[in-house]
Protein backbone atom coordinates (compact mmCIF):
# COMPACT_ATOMS: atom_id res chain seq x y z
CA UNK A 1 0.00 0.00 0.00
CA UNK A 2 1.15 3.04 -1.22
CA UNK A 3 0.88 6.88 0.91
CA UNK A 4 -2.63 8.14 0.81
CA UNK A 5 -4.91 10.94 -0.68
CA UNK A 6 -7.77 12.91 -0.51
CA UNK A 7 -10.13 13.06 -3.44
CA UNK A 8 -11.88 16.20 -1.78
CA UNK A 9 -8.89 17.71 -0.12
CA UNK A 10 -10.33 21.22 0.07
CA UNK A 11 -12.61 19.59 2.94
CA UNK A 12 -9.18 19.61 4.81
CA UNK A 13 -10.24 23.38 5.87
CA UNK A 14 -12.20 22.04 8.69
CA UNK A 15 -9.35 20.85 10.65
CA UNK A 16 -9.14 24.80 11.53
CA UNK A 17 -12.17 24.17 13.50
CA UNK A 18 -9.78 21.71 15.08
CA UNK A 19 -7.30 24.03 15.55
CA UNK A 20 -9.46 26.89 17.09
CA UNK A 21 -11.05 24.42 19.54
CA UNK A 22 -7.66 23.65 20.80
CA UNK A 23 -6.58 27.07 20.93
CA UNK A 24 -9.52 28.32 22.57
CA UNK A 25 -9.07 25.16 25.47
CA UNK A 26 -5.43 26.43 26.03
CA UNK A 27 -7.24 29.73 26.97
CA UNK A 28 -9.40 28.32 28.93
CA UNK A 29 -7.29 26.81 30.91
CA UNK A 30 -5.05 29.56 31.77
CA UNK A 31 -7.79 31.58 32.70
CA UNK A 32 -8.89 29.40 35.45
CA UNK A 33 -5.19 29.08 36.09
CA UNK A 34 -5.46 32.74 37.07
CA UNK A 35 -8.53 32.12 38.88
CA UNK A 36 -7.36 29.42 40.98
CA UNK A 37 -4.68 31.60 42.40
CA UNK A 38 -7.16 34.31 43.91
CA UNK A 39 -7.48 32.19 46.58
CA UNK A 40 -5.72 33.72 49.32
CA UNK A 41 -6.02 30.21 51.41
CA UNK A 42 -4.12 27.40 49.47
CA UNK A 43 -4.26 24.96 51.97
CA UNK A 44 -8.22 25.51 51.56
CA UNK A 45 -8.12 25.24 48.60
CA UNK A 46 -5.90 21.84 48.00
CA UNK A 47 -8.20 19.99 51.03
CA UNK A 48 -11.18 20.54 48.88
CA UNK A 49 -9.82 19.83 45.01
CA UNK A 50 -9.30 16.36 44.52
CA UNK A 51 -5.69 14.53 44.89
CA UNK A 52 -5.87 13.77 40.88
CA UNK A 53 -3.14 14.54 38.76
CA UNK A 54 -3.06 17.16 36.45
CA UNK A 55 -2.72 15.73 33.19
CA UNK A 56 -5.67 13.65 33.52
CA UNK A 57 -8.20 16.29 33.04
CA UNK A 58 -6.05 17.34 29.71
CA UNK A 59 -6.63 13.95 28.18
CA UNK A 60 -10.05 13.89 27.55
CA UNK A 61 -10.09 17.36 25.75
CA UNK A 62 -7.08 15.93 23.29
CA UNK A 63 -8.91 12.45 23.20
CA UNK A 64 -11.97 14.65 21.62
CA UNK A 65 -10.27 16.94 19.04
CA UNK A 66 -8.28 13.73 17.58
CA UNK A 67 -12.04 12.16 17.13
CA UNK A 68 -13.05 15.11 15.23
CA UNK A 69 -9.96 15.49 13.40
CA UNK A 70 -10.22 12.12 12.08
CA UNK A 71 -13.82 12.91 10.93
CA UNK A 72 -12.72 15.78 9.30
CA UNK A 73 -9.58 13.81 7.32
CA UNK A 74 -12.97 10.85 6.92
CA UNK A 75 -14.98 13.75 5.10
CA UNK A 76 -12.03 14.59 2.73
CA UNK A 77 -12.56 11.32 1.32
CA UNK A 78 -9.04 9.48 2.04
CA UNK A 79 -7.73 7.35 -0.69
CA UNK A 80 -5.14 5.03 -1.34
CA UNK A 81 -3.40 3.17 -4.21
CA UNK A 82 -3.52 -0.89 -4.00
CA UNK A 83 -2.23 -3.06 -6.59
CA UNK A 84 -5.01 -5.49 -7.52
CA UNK A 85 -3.43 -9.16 -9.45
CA UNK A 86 -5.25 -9.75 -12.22
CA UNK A 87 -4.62 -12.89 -14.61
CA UNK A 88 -3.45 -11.51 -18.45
CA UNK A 89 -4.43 -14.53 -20.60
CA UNK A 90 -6.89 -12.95 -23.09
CA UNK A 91 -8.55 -14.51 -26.11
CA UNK A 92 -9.60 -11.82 -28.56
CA UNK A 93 -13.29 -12.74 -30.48
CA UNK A 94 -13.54 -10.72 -34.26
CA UNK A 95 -17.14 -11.35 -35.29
CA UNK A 96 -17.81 -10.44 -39.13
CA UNK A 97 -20.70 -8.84 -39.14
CA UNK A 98 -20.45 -7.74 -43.24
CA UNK A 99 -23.50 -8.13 -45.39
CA UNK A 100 -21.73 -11.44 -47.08
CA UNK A 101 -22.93 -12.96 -43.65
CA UNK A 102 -26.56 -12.84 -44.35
CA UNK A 103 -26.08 -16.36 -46.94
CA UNK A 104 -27.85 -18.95 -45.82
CA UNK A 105 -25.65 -21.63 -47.13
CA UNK A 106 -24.73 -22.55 -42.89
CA UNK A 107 -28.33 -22.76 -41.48
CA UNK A 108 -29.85 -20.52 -40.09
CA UNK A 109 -27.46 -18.26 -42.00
CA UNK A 110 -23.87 -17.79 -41.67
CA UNK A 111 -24.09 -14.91 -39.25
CA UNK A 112 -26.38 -16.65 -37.36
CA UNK A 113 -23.65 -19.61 -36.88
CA UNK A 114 -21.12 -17.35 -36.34
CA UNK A 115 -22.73 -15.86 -33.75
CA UNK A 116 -23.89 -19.18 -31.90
CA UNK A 117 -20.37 -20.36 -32.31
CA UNK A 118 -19.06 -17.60 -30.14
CA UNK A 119 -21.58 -17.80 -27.60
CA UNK A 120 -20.45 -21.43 -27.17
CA UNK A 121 -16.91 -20.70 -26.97
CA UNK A 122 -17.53 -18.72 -24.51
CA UNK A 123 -19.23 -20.91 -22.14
CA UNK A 124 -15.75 -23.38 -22.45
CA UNK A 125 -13.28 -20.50 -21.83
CA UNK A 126 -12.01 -21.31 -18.09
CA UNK A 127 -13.26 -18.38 -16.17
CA UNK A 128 -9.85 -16.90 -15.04
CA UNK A 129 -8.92 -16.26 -19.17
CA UNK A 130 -10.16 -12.69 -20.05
CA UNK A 131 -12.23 -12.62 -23.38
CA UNK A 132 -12.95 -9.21 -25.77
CA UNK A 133 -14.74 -8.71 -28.74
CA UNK A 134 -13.99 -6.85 -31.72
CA UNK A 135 -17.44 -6.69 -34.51
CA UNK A 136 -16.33 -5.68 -38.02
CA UNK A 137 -17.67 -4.99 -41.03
CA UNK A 138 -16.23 -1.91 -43.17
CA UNK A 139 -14.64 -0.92 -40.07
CA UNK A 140 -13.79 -2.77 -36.61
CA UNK A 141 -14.92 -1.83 -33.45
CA UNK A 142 -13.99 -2.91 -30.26
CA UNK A 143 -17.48 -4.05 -28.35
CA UNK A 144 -16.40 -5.44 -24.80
CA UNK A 145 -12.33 -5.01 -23.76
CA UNK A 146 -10.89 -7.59 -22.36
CA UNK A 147 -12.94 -9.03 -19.10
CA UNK A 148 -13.97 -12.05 -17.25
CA UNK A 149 -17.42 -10.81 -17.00
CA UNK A 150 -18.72 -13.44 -19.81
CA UNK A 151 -22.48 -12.21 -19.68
CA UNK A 152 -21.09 -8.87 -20.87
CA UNK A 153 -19.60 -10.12 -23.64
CA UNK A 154 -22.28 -12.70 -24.89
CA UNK A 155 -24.80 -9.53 -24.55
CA UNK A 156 -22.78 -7.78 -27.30
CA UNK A 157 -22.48 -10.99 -29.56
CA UNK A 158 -26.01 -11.40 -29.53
CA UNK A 159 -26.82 -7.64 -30.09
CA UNK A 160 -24.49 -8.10 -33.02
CA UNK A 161 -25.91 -6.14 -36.34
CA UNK A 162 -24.96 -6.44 -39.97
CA UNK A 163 -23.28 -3.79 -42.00
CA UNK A 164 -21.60 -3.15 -45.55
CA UNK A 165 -17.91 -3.87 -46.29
CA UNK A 166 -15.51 -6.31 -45.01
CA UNK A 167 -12.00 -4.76 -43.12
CA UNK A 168 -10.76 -8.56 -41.75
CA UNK A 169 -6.98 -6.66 -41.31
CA UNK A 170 -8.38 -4.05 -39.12
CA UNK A 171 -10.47 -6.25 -36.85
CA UNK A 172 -6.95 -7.95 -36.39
CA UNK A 173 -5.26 -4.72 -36.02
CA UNK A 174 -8.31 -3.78 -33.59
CA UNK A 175 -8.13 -6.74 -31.39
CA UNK A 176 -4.28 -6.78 -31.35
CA UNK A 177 -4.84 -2.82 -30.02
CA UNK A 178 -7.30 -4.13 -27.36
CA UNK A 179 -4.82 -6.66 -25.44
CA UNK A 180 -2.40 -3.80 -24.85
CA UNK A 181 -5.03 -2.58 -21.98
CA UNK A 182 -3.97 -5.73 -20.33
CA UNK A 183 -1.84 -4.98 -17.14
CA UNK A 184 2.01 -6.22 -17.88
CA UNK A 185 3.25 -8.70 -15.53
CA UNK A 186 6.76 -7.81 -13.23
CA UNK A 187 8.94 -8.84 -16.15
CA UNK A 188 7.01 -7.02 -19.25
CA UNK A 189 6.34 -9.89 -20.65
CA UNK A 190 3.99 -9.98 -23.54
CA UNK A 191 0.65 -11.03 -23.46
CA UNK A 192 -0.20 -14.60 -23.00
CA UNK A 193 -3.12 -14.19 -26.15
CA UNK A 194 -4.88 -15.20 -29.00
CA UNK A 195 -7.10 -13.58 -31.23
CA UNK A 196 -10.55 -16.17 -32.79
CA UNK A 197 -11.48 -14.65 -36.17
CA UNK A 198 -15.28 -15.65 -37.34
CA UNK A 199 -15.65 -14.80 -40.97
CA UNK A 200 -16.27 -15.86 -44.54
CA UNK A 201 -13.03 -14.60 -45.03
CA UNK A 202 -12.68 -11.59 -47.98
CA UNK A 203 -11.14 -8.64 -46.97
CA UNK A 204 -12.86 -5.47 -49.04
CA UNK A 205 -11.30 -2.63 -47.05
CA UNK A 206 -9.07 -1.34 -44.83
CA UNK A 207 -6.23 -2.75 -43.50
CA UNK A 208 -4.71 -5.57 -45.52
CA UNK A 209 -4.47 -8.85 -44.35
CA UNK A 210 -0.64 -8.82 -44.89
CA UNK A 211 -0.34 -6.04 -42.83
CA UNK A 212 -2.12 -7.11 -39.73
CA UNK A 213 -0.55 -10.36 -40.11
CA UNK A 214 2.96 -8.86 -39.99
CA UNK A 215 1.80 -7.04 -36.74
CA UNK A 216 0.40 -10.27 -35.42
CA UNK A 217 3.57 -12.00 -35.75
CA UNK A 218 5.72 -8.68 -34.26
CA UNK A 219 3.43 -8.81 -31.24
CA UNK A 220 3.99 -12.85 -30.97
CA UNK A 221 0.08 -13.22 -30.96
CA UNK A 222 -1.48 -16.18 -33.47
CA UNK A 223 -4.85 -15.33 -35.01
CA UNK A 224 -6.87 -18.73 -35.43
CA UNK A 225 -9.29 -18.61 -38.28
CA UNK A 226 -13.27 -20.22 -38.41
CA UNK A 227 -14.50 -19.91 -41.89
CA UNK A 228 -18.45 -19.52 -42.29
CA UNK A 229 -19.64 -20.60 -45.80
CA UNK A 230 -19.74 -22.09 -48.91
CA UNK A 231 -18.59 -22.19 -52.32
CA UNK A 232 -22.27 -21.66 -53.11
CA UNK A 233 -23.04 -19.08 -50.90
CA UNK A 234 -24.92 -15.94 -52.17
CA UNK A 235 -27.09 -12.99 -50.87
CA UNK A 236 -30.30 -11.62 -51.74
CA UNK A 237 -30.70 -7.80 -52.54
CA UNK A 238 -33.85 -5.95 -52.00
CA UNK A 239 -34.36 -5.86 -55.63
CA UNK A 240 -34.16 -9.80 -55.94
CA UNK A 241 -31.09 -10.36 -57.28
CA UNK A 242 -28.58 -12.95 -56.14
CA UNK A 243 -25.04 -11.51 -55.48
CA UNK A 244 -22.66 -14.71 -55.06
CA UNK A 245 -20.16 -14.58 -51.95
CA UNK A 246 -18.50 -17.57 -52.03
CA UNK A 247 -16.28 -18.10 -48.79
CA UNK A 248 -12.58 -17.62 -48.69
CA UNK A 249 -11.18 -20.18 -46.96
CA UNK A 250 -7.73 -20.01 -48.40
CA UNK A 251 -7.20 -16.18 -47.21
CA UNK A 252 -8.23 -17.62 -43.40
CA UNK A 253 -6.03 -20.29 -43.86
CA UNK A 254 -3.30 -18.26 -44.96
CA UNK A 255 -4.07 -15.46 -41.79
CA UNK A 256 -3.44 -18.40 -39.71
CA UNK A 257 -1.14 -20.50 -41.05
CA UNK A 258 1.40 -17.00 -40.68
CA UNK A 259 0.47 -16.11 -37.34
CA UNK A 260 0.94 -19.45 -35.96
CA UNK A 261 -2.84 -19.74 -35.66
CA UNK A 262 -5.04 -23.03 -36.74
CA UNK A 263 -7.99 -22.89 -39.42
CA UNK A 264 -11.42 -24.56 -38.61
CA UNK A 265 -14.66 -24.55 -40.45
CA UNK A 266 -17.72 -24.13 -39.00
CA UNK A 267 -18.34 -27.80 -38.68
CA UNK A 268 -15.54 -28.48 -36.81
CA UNK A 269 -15.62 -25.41 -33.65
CA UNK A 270 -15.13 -28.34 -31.12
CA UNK A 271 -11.85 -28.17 -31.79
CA UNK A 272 -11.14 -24.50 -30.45
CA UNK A 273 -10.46 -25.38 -26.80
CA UNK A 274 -7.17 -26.31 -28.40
CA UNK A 275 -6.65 -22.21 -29.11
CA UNK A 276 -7.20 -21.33 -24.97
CA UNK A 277 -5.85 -24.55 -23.60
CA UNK A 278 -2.41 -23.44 -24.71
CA UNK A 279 -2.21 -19.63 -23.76
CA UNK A 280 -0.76 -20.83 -20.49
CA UNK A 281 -1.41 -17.89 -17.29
CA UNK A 282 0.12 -15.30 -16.56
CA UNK A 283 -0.92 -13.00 -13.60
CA UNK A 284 -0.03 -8.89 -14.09
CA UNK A 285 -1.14 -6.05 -11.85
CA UNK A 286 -3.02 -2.83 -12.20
CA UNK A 287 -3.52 -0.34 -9.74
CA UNK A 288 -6.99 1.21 -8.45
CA UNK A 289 -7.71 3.48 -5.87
CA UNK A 290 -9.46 2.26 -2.40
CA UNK A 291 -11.21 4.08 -0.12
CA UNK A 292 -9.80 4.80 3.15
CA UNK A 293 -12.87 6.33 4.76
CA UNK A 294 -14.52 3.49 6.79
CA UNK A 295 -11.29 3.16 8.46
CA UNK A 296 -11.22 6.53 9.58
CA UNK A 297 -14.52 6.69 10.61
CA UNK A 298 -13.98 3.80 12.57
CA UNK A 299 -11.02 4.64 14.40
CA UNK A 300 -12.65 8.49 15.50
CA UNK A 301 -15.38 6.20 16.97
CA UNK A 302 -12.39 4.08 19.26
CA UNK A 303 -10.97 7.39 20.18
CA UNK A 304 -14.27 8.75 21.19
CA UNK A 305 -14.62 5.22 23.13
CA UNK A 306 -11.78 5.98 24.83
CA UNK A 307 -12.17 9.57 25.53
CA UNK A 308 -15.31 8.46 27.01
CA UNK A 309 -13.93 5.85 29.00
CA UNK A 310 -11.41 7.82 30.96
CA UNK A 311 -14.01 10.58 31.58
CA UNK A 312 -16.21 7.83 33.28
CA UNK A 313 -13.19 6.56 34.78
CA UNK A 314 -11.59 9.35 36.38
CA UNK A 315 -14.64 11.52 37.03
CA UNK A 316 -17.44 9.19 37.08
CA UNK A 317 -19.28 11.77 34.33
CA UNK A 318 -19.24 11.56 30.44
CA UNK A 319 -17.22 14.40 28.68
């Protein structure tokens, strides 16, 4: 644990009340001081005042400013920086969510499949490995950054929407982006990763795929490919004509092959726990802020206890 903060620090002007309060007791007590010795009989004056020593009657008075100082430094909102371990093996989902998707050559349609692959992925991740998606079509878009939180993630598969284009280098580029918000371990180590790209595999825009793939390789993650389609795969426009989009398995197979990936079909997604089984953990740490308040709330209510205590105590009366 690191020194700590206030995240309203201006609230820190109420320890003048503080501050007056124990100037004003100081004054106090020197003015009785000076009333005490009036007494032209001391003896008198000792035989009736209590043999109790001095400092005791001081101790309550500090006892009660420290309660209220704390209170004050409670309001001001105390923080402190903790470093929180968090496990770094992340598997990266890119959804294609182009147009092309719409054939209905994998039933119900290939974005359809796509889509229900994913979701069952997802429920044989192990729960420590982070997961992220990335949705492309004519651009990518990072959806969830990496998390455990699976529901999250599932939530934005399923809200999933089609759209024109196909950019399969930036949703590599895009993913390869969102890992480096994982927390680095001690060493700096790279990211234990591995990016899942669901497509029917014809890049129309954007980055190319030789491009990402160099980056892939420079940032030592492999991109595993699942192809969605046929050779006989086509779409319908509003006007009724077919447009053919027959899938392009050898461009996914290539993606992969380079990256150090592996290439599936749709058929054969059983397979994938081969892509997470060997990321391997790897625990980094990021740092969040954590409230210090309840604990100084708490301890101007054991000072107050105490204050209390030795006013009951030594004068059999509450302060």
């Amino acid at each position: 644990m690191s020194g700590f903060s206030f995240l309203t620090p201006w609230r820190l002007l109420f320890l003048g009340i503080v501050v007056a309060l124990a100037v004003a007791y100081v004054l106090l007590q020197r003015r009785r001081s000076t009333y005490a010795a009036r007494f032209t009989n001391v003896e008198l004056l000792e035989s009736v005042l209590p043999k109790t020593p001095r400092w005791r009657r001081h101790v309550t008075a500090v006892v009660q400013l420290l309660a209220i100082a704390l209170v004050v430094l409670a309001f001001a909102e105390p923080v402190h920086d903790v470093r929180i371990p968090r496990e770094r093996a992340t598997v990266m989902l890119a959804l294609d969510v182009s147009l092309s998707m719409e054939a209905t050559d994998i039933k119900p349609d290939r974005f359809e499949a796509a889509k229900a692959s994913a979701v069952s992925f997802l429920s044989d991740v192990p729960e420590q490995v982070n997961v992220g998606l990335v949705t492309f079509a004519g651009t990518a878009t990072v959806r969830v950054a990496p998390t455990t939180d699976r529901e999250a993630v599932k939530l934005a598969i399923l809200n999933a929407e089609l759209a024109d284009g196909t950019a399969i280098g930036d949703a590599i580029v895009a993913s390869l982006d969102a890992l480096k918000s994982v927390p680095a371990d001690e060493s700096g180590t790279p990211v234990p990763a591995a990016i899942v790209l669901l497509s029917d595999g014809t890049t129309t825009m954007g980055t190319s795929n030789s491009a990402a793939i160099a980056q892939a390789i420079e940032q030592g993650v492999p991109v595993s490919t699942i192809a969605f389609g046929t050779e006989n795969g086509y779409v319908t426009l509003p006007s009724g004509e077919r447009v053919w989009v027959p899938v392009d398995a050898p461009s996914l197979a290539t993606i992969a092959e380079r990256t150090g990936g592996k290439t599936y079909t749709a058929e054969s997604q059983s397979e994938l726990k081969d892509i997470y089984s060997k990321i391997g953990s790897s625990i980094g740490y990021e740092t969040e802020q954590s409230s210090l308040v309840p604990w100084f709330v708490f301890s101007s209510l054991i000072v107050l206890a105490a204050g209390s205590t030795f006013a009951l105590v030594w004068s059999n009366r509450l302060p």
